[in-house]
N, C-alpha and C. Protein backbone atom coordinates (compact mmCIF):
# COMPACT_ATOMS: atom_id res chain seq x y z
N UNK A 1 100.49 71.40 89.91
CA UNK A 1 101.30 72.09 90.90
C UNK A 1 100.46 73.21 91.50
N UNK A 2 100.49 73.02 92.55
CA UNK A 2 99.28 74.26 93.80
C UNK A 2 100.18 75.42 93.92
N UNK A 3 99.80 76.51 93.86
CA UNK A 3 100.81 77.59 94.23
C UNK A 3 99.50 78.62 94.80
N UNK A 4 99.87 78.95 96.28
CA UNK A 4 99.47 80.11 97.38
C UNK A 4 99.96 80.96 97.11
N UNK A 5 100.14 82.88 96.40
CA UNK A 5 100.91 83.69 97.14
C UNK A 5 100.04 84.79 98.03
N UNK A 6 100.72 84.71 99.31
CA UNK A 6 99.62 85.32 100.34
C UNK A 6 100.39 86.85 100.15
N UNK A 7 99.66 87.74 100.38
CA UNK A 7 99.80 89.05 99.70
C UNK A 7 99.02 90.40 100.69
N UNK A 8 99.16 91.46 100.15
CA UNK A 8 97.96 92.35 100.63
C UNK A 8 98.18 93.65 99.54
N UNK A 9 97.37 94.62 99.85
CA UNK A 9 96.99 95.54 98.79
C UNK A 9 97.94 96.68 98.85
N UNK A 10 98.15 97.07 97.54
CA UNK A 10 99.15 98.28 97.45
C UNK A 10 101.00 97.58 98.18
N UNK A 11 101.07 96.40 97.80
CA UNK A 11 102.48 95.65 97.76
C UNK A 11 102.86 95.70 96.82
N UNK A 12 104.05 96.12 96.29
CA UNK A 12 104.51 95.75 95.33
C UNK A 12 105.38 94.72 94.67
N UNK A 13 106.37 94.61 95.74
CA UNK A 13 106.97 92.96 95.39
C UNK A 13 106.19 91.80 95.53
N UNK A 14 104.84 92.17 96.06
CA UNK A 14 103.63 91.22 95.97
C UNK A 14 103.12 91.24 94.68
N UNK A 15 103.22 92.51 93.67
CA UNK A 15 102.48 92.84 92.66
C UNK A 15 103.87 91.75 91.81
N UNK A 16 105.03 92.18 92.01
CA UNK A 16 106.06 91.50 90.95
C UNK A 16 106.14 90.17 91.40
N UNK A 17 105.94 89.38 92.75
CA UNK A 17 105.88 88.06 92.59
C UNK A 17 104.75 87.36 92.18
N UNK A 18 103.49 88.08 91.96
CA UNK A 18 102.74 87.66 91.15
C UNK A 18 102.75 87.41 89.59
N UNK A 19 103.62 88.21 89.01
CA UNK A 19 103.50 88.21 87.45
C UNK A 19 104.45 87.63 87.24
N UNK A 20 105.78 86.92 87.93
CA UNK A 20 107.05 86.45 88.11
C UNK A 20 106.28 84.76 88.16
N UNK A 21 105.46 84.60 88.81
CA UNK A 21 105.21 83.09 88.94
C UNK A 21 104.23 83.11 87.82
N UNK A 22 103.46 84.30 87.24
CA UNK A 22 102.00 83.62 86.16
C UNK A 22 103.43 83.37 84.99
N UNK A 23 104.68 84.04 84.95
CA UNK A 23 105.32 83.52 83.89
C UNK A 23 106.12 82.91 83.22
N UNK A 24 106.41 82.07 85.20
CA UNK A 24 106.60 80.95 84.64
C UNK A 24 105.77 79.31 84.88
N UNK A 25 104.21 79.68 84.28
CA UNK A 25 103.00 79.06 84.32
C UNK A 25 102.27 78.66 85.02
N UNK A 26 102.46 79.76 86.60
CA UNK A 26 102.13 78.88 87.76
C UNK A 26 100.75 79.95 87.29
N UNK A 27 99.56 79.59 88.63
CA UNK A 27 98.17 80.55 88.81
C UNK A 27 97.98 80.52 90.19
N UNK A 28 98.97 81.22 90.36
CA UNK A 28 98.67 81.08 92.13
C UNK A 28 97.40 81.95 92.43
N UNK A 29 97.05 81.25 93.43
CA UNK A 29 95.61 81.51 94.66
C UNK A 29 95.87 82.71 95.27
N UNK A 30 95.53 83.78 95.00
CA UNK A 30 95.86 84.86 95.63
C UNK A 30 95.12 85.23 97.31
N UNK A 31 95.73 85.27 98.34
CA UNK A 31 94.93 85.30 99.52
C UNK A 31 95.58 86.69 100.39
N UNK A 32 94.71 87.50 100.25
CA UNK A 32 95.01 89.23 101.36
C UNK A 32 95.03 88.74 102.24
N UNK A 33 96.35 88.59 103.49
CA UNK A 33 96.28 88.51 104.62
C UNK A 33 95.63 89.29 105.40
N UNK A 34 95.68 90.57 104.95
CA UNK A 34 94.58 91.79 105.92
C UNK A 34 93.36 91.14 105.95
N UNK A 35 92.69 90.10 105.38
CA UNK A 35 91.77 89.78 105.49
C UNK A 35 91.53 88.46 106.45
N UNK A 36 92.47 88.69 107.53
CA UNK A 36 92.40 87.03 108.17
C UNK A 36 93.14 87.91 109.53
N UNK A 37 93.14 87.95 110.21
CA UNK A 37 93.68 88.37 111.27
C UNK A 37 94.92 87.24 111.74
N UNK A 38 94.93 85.77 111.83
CA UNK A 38 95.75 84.58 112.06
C UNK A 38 96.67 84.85 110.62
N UNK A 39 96.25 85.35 110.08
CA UNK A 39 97.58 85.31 108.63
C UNK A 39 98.04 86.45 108.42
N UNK A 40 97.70 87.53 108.71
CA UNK A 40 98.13 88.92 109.17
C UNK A 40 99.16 88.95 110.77
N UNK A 41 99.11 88.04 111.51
CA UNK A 41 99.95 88.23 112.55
C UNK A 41 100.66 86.82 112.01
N UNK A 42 100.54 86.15 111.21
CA UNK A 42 102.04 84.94 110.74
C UNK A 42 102.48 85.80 109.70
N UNK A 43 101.99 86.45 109.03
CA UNK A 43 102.97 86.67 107.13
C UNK A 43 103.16 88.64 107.46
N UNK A 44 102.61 89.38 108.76
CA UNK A 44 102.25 90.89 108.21
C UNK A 44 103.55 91.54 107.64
N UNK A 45 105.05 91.01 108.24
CA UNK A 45 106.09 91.76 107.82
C UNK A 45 107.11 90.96 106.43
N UNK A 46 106.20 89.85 106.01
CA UNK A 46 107.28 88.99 105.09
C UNK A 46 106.54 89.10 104.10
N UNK A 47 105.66 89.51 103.45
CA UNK A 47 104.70 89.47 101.80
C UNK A 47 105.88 89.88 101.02
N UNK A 48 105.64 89.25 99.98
CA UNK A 48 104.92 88.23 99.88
C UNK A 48 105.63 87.14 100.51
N UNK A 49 104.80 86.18 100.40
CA UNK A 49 104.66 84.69 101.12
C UNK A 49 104.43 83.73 99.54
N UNK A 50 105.31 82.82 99.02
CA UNK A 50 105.15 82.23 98.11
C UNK A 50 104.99 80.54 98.84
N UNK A 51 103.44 79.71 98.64
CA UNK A 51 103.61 78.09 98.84
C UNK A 51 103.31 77.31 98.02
N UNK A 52 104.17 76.34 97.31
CA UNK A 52 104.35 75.71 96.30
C UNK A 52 104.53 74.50 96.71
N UNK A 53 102.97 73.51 96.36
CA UNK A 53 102.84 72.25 96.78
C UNK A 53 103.14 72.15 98.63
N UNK A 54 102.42 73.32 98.69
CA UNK A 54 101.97 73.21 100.68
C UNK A 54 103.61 73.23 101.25
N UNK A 55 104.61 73.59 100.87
CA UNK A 55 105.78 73.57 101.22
C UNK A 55 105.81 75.30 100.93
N UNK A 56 106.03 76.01 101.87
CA UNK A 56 106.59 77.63 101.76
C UNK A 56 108.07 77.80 101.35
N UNK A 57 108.47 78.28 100.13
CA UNK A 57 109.51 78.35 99.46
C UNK A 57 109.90 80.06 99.40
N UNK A 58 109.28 80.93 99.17
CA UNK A 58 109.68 82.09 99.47
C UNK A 58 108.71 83.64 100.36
N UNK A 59 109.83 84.11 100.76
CA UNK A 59 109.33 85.31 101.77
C UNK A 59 109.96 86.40 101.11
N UNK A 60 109.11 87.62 101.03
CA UNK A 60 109.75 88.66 100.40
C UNK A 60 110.16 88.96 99.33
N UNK A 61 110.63 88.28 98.69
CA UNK A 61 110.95 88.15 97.77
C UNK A 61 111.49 87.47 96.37
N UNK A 62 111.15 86.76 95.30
CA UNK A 62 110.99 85.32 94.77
C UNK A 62 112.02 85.42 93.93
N UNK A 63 112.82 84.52 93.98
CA UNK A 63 114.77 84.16 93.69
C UNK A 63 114.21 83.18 92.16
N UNK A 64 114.32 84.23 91.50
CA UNK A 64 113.79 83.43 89.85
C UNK A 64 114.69 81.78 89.62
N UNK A 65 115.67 82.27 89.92
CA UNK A 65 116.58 81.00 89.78
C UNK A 65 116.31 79.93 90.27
N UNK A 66 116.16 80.25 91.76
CA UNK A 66 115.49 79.22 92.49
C UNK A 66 114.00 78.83 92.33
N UNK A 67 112.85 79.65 91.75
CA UNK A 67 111.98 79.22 91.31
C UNK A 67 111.83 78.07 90.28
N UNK A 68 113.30 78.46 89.40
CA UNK A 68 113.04 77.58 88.29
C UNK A 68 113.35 76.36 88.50
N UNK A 69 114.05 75.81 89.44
CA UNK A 69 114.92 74.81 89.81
C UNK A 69 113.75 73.97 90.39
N UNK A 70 112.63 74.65 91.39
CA UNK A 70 111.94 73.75 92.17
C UNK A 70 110.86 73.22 90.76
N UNK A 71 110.57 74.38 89.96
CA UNK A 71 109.79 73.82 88.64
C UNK A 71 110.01 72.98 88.14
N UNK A 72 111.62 72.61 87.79
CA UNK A 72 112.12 72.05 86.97
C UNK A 72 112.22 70.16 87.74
N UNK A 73 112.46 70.73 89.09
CA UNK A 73 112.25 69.24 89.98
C UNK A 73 110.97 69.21 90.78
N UNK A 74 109.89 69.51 90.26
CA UNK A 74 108.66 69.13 90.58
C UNK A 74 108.39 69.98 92.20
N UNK A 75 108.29 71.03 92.15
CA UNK A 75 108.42 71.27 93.71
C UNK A 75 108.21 70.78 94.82
């Protein structure tokens, strides 16, 4: 299972949807949008950005429940 969360520095619900998905066994690819100018003007006001199996499942903020559900059915 591929997991993206696109992010940037000094976020914090970026910092908690990161440790929210390492526990429940994902290793998402961490990518700073400040570092892309095309992903800084798609994601600058929604970080985090959660994509799970190339399908974008959450913005802002990651709905544990619903995380577990797409885990549980293969996202």
């Amino acid at each position: 299972m591929t997991c993206i969360l696109y992010t940037r520095q000094g976020c914090c619900l970026c910092d908690d949807a990161e440790v929210l998905l390492r526990r429940h066994g994902l290793s998402p690819q961490l990518i700073d949008i400040d570092e892309d100018e095309a992903l800084r003007g798609q994601f600058n006001e929604c970080v985090p950005v959660v994509v799970i199996n190339g399908k974008e499942r959450f913005r802002g903020r990651v709905n544990e429940v619903l995380l577990k559900r797409i885990l549980h059915h293969g996202g």
